[in-house]
Protein backbone atom coordinates (compact mmCIF):
# COMPACT_ATOMS: atom_id res chain seq x y z
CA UNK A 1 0.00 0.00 0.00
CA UNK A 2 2.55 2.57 1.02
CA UNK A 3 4.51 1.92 -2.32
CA UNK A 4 0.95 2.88 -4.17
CA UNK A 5 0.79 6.08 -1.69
CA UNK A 6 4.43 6.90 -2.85
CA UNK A 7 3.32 6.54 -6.78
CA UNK A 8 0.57 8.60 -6.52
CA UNK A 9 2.73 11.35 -4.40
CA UNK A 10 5.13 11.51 -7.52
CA UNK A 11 2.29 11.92 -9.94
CA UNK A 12 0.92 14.44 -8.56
CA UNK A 13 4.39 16.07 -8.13
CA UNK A 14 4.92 15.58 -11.94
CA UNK A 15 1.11 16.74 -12.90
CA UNK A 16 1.43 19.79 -10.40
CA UNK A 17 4.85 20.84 -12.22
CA UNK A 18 3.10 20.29 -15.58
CA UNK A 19 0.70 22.54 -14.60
CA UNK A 20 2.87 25.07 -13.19
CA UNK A 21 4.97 25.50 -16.18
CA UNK A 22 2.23 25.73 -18.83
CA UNK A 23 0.59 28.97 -15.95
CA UNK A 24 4.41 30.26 -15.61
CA UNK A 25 4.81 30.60 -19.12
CA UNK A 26 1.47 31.52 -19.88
CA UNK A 27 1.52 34.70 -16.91
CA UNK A 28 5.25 35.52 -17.75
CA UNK A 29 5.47 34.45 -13.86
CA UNK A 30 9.38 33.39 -13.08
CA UNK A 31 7.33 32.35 -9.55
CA UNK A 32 5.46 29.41 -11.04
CA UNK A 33 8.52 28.71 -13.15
CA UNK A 34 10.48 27.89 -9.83
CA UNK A 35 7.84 26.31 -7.91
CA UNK A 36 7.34 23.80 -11.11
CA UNK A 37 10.83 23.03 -10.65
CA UNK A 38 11.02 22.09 -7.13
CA UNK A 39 8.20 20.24 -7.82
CA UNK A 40 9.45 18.21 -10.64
CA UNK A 41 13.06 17.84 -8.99
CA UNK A 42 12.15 14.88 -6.78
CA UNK A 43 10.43 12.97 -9.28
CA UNK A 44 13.25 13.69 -11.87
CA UNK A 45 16.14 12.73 -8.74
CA UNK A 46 14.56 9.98 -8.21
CA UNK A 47 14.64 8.91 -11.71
CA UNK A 48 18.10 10.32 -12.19
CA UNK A 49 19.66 7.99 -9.34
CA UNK A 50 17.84 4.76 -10.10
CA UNK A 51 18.57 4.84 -14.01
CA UNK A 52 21.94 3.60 -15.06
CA UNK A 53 21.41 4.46 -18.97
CA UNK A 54 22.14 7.81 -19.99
CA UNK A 55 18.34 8.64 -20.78
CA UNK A 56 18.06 8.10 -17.25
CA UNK A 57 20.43 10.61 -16.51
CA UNK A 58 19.16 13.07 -18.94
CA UNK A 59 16.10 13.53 -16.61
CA UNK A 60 17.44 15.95 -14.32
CA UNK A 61 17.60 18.23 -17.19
CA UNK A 62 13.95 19.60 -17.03
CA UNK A 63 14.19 20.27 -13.55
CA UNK A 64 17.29 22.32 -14.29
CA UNK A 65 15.76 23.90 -17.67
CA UNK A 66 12.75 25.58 -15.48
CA UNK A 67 15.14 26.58 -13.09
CA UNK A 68 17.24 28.44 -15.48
CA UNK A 69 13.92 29.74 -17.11
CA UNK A 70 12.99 31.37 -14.05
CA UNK A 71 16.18 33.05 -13.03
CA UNK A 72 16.34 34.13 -16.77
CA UNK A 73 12.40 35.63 -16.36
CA UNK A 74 13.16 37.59 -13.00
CA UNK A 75 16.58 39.12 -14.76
CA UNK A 76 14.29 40.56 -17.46
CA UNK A 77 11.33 41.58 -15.06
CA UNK A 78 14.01 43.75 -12.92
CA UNK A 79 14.33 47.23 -13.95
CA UNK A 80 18.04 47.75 -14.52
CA UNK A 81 19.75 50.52 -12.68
């Protein structure tokens, strides 16, 4: 049962980030961008450290890509001094 609880948990992880990406792109929001990376992170980790092919360890890649697209939003939403 708990391994069921734990598959669920991660789904809704992965549909949450989903989610969060399409509003953070959508809104221009670089907050949604970072929260749908943290969110997708564990799934992805997990993924990342129990794969031994190299599209295993490709997987940590999205995480990293919405992190980067969020830093990347807030530098162009700050006015420059």
């Amino acid at each position: 049962m708990s391994f069921f609880l734990v598959g669920i948990l991660l789904w809704s992880l992965v549909i949450g980030a989903v989610v969060l990406a399409i509003i953070g792109l959508w809104k221009r929001s670089w907050k949604a961008l970072a929260w749908s990376g943290i969110a997708l992170l564990a799934p992805m980790a997990l993924i990342f450290w129990g794969g031994e092919g190299i599209w295993f360890r490709v997987s940590i890649v999205l995480p990293l890509l919405l992190f980067v697209a969020a830093y990347w939003m807030k530098q162009q939403q700050m006015p420059s001094l």
